[in-house]
Protein backbone atom coordinates (compact mmCIF):
# COMPACT_ATOMS: atom_id res chain seq x y z
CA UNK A 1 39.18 -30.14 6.12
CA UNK A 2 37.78 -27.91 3.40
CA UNK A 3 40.76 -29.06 0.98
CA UNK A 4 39.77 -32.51 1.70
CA UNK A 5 36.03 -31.68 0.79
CA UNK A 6 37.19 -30.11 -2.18
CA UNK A 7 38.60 -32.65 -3.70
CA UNK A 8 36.44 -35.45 -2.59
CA UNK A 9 33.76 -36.86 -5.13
CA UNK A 10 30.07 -37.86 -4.57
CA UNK A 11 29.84 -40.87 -6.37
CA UNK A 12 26.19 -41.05 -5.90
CA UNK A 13 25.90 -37.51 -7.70
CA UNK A 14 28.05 -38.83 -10.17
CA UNK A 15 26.18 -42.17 -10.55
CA UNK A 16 22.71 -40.18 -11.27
CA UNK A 17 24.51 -37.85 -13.26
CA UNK A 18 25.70 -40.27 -15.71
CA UNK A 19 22.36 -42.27 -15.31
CA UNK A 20 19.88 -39.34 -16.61
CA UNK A 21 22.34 -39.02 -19.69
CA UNK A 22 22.08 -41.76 -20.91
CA UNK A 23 18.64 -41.81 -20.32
CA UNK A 24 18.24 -38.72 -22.42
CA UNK A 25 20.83 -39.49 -24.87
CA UNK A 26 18.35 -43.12 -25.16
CA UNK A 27 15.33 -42.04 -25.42
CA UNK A 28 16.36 -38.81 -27.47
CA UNK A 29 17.99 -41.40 -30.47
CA UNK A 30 14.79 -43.70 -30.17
CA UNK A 31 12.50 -40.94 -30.70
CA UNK A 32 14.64 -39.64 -33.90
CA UNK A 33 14.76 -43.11 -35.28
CA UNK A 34 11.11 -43.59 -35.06
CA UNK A 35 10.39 -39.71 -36.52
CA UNK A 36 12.65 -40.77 -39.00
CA UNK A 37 11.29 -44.18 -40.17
CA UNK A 38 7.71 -43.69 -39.88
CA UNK A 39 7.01 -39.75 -40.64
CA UNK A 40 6.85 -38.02 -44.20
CA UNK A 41 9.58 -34.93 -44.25
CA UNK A 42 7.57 -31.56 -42.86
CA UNK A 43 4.40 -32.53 -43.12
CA UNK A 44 2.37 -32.28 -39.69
CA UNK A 45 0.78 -34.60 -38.14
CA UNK A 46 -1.60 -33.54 -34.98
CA UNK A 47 -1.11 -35.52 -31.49
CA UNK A 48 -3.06 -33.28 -29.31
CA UNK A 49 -5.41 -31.27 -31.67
CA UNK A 50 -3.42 -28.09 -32.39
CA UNK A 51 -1.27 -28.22 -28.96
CA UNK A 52 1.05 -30.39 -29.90
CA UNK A 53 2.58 -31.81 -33.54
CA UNK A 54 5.16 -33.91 -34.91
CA UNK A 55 6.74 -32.95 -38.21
CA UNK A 56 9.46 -34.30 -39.65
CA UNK A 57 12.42 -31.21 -39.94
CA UNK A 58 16.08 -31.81 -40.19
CA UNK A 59 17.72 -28.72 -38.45
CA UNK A 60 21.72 -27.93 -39.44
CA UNK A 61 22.02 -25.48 -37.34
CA UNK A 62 22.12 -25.02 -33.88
CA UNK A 63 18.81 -25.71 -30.84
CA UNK A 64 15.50 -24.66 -32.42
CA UNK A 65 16.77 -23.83 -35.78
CA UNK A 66 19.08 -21.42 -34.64
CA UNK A 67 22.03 -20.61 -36.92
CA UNK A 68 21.58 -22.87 -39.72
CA UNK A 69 24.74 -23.19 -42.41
CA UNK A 70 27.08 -23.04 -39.56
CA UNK A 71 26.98 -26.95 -38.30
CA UNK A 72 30.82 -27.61 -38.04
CA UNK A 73 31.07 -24.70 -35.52
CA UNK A 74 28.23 -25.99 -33.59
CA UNK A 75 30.00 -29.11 -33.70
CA UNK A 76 33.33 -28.09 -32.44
CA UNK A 77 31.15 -25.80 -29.45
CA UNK A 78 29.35 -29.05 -28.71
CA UNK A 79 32.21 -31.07 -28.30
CA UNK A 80 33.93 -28.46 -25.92
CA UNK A 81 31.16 -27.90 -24.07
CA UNK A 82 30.37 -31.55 -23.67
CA UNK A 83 34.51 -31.88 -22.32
CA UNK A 84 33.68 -29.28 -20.14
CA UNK A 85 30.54 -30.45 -18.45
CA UNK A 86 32.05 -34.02 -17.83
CA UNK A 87 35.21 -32.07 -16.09
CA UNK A 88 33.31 -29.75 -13.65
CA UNK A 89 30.62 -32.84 -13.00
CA UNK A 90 33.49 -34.23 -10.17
CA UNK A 91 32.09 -30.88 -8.07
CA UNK A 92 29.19 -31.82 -7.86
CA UNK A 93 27.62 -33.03 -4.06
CA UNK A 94 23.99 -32.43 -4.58
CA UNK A 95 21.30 -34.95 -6.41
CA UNK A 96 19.36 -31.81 -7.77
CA UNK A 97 22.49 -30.40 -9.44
CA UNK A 98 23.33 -34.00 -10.73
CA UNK A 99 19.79 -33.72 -12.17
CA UNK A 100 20.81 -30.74 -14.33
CA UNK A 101 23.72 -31.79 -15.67
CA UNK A 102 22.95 -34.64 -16.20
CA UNK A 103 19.80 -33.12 -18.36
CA UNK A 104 22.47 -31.17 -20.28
CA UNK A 105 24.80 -33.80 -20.74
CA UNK A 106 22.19 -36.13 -22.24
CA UNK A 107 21.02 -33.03 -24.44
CA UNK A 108 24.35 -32.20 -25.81
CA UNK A 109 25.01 -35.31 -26.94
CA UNK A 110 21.77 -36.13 -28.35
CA UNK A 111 21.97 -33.18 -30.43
CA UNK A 112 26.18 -33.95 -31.13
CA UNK A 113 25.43 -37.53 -32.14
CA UNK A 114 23.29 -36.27 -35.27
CA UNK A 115 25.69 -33.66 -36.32
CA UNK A 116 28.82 -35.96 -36.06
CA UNK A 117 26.37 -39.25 -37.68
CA UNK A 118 24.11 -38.11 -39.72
CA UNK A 119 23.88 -37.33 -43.37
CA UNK A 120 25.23 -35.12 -45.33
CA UNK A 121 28.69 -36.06 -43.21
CA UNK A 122 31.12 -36.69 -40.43
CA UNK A 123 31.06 -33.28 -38.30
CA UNK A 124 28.09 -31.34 -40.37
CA UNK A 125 25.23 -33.95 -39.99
CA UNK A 126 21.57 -32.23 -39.83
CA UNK A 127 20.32 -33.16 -36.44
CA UNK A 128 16.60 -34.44 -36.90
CA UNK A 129 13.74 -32.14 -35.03
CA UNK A 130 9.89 -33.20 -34.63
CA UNK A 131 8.31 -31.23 -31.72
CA UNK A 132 6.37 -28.23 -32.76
CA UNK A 133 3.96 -26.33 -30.22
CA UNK A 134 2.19 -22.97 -30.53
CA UNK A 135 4.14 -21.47 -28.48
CA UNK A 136 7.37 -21.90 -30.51
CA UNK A 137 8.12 -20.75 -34.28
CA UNK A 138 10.83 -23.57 -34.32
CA UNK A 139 10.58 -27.12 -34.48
CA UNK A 140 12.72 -29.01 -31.33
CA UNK A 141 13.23 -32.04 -30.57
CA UNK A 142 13.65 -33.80 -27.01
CA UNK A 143 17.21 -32.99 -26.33
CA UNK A 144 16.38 -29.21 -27.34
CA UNK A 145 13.85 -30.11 -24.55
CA UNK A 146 15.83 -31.63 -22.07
CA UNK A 147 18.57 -28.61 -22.36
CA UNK A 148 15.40 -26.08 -21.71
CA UNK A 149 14.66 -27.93 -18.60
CA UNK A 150 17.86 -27.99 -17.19
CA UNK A 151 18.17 -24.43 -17.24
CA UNK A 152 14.63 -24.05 -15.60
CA UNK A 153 16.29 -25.74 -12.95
CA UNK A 154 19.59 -24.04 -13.09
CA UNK A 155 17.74 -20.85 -12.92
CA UNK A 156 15.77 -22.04 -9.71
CA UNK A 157 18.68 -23.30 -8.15
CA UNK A 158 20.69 -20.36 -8.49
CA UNK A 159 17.67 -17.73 -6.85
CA UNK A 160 18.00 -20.01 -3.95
CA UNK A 161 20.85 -19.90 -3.86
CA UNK A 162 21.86 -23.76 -3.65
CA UNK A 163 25.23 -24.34 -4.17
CA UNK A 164 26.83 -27.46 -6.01
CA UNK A 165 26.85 -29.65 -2.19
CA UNK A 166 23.32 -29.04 -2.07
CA UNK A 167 23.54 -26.70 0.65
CA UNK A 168 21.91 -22.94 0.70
CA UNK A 169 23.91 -20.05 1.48
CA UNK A 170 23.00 -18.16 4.48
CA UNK A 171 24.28 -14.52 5.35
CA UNK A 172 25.98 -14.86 8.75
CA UNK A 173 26.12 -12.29 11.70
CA UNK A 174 28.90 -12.65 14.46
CA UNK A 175 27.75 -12.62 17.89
CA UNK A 176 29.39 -12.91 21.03
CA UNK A 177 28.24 -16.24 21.81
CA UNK A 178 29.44 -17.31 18.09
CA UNK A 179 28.59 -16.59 14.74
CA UNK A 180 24.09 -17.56 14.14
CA UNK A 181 22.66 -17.63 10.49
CA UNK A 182 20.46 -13.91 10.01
CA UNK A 183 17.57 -15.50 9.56
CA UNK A 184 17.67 -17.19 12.87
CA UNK A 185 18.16 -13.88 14.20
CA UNK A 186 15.61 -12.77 16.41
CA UNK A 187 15.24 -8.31 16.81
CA UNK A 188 13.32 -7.81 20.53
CA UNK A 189 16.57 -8.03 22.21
CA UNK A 190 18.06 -5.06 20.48
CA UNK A 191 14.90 -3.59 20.76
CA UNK A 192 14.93 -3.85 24.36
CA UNK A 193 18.68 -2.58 24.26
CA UNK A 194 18.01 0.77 22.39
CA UNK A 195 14.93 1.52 24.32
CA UNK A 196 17.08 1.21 27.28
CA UNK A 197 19.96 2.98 26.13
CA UNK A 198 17.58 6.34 25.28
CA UNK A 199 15.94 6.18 28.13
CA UNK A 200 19.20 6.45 30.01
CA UNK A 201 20.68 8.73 27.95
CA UNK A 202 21.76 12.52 29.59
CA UNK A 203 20.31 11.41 32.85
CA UNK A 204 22.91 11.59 35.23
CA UNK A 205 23.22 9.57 38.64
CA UNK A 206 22.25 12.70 41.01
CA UNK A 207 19.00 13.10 38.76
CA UNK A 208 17.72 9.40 38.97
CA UNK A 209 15.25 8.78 41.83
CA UNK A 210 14.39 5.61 43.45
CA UNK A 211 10.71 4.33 44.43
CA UNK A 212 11.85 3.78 47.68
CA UNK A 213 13.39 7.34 47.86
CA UNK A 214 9.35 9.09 46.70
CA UNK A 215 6.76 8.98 49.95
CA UNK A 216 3.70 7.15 49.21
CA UNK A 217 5.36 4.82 46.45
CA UNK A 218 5.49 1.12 46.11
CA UNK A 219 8.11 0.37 48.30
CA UNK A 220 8.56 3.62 50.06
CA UNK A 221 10.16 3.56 53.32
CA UNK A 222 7.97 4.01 56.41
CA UNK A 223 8.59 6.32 59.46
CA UNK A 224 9.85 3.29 61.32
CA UNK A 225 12.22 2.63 58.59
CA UNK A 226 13.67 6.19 58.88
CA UNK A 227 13.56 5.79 62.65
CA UNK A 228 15.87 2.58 62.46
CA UNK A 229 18.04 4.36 60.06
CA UNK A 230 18.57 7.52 62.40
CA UNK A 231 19.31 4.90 65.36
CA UNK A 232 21.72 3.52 63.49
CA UNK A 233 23.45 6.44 62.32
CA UNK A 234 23.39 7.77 65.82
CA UNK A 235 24.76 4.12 67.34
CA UNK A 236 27.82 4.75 64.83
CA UNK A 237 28.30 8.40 65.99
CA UNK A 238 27.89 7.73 69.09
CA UNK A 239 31.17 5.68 69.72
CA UNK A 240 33.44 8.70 68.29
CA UNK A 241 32.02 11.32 70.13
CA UNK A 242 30.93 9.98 73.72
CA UNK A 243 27.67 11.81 73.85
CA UNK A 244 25.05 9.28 73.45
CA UNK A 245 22.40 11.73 74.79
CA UNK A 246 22.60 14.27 72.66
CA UNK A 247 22.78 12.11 69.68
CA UNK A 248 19.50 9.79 70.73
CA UNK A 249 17.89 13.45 71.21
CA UNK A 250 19.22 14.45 67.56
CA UNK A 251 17.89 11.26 65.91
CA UNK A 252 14.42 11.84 67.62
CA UNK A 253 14.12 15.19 66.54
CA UNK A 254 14.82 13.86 62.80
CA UNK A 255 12.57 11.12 63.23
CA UNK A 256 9.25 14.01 64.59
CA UNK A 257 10.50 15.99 61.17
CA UNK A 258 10.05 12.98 58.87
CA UNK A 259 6.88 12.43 60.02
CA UNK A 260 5.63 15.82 59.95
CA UNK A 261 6.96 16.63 56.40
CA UNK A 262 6.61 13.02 55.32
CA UNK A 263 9.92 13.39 53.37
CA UNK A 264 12.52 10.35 53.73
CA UNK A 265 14.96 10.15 56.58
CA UNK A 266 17.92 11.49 54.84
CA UNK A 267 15.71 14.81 53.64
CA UNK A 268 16.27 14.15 49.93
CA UNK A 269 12.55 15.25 47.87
């Protein structure tokens, strides 16, 4: 069953997967063309006051300006990386971890399409970058983006420990009814259990005393009780020895001791 799990694909995962790409990929190349047709070359333009600017860069290097000279390696990393995501998508179960790769897949080729297309040539093309923010030295564009968010996620995902089926591993904790997830697991029965096992320890069965066994208790026996228990007793003797006379004069001289002492029948304290 697990082999056949294995190997089965989600094709809705794959579906969305393959979706938000291209979305990415889309809007990434639109967004380039535009920078590229209708802004000067690094010279900033404001959007939102001083939060948020397009400029015009052209970036050889790697995501946010990273490594520049070194395009045909970044390249040849993009395109393995890019093989590699579109292998290791078939794993994939769950819609949120569609959403990721899909994010990175759409990034990485955003970003691959400029250095395999664009000037200066086939393999070292500049890829074109327009975002700038405070917060950043660099100037990005929205592939960089799109990348950055699907690590947020792959970050989030991976504290909570969500797998690629969409499911979230739980420590388990055999029982003897089964096996029950630990979080389910509730603690006042084994608190119960080891208040009961102290209490009982190094007490042995000679030392324990019953309510029933202490005079005055709930549930104490009466002197009627301990007269019906002598009668008995003396019923049973009676048909091994013969002497029923002395034994009903025996069991009323126990009886006048209980109730003087006020100690049970059988003379236990």
């Amino acid at each position: 069953m697990e082999a056949e799990n294995t190997g089965r694909v989600s094709v809705r995962a794959i579906v969305l997967l393959v979706a938000i790409a291209v979305v990415v990929l889309v809007i990434d190349q639109l967004a380039k063309w535009w920078v590229v047709a209708n802004l000067p070359y690094r010279v900033p333009r404001d959007v939102v006051g001083s939060l948020l600017i397009f400029e015009y860069d052209r970036n050889p290097g790697a995501a946010f300006s990273i490594g520049t000279g070194s395009t045909w390696i970044f390249s040849i990393v993009g395109v393995a990386v890019l093989i590699f995501v579109i292998w290791y998508a078939r794993r994939i179960r769950s819609m949120v971890w569609a959403l990721v790769f899909g994010l990175v897949l759409g990034g990485l080729m955003g970003n691959l399409s400029d250095r395999l297309f664009r000037p200066p040539g086939f393999g070292v093309g500049e890829v074109v970058d327009f975002l700038r923010i405070p917060l950043l030295p660099a100037i990005f564009n929205l592939a960089d983006s799109a990348i950055v968010a699907a690590m947020i996620l792959f970050l989030i995902l991976t504290i909570l420990g969500v797998g690629l089926d969409g499911r979230r591993a739980s420590k388990a904790v055999a029982t003897a009814g089964g096996t029950v997830a630990a979080d389910s697991v509730v603690d006042d029965g084994s608190h119960e259990g080891g208040s009961a096992a102290s209490s009982g320890a190094g007490v042995s069965d000679g030392d324990i005393r019953l309510d029933a066994d202490v005079p005055g208790a709930p549930g104490a026996r009466t002197e009627a009780d301990a007269e019906g228990d002598a009668t008995s007793r003396s019923t049973e003797n009676g048909g091994g020895t013969g002497t029923g006379g002395e034994t009903d004069e025996r069991a009323q001289s126990r009886v006048a001791r209980v109730g003087d002492t006020g100690l049970p029948a059988d003379g236990r304290a």
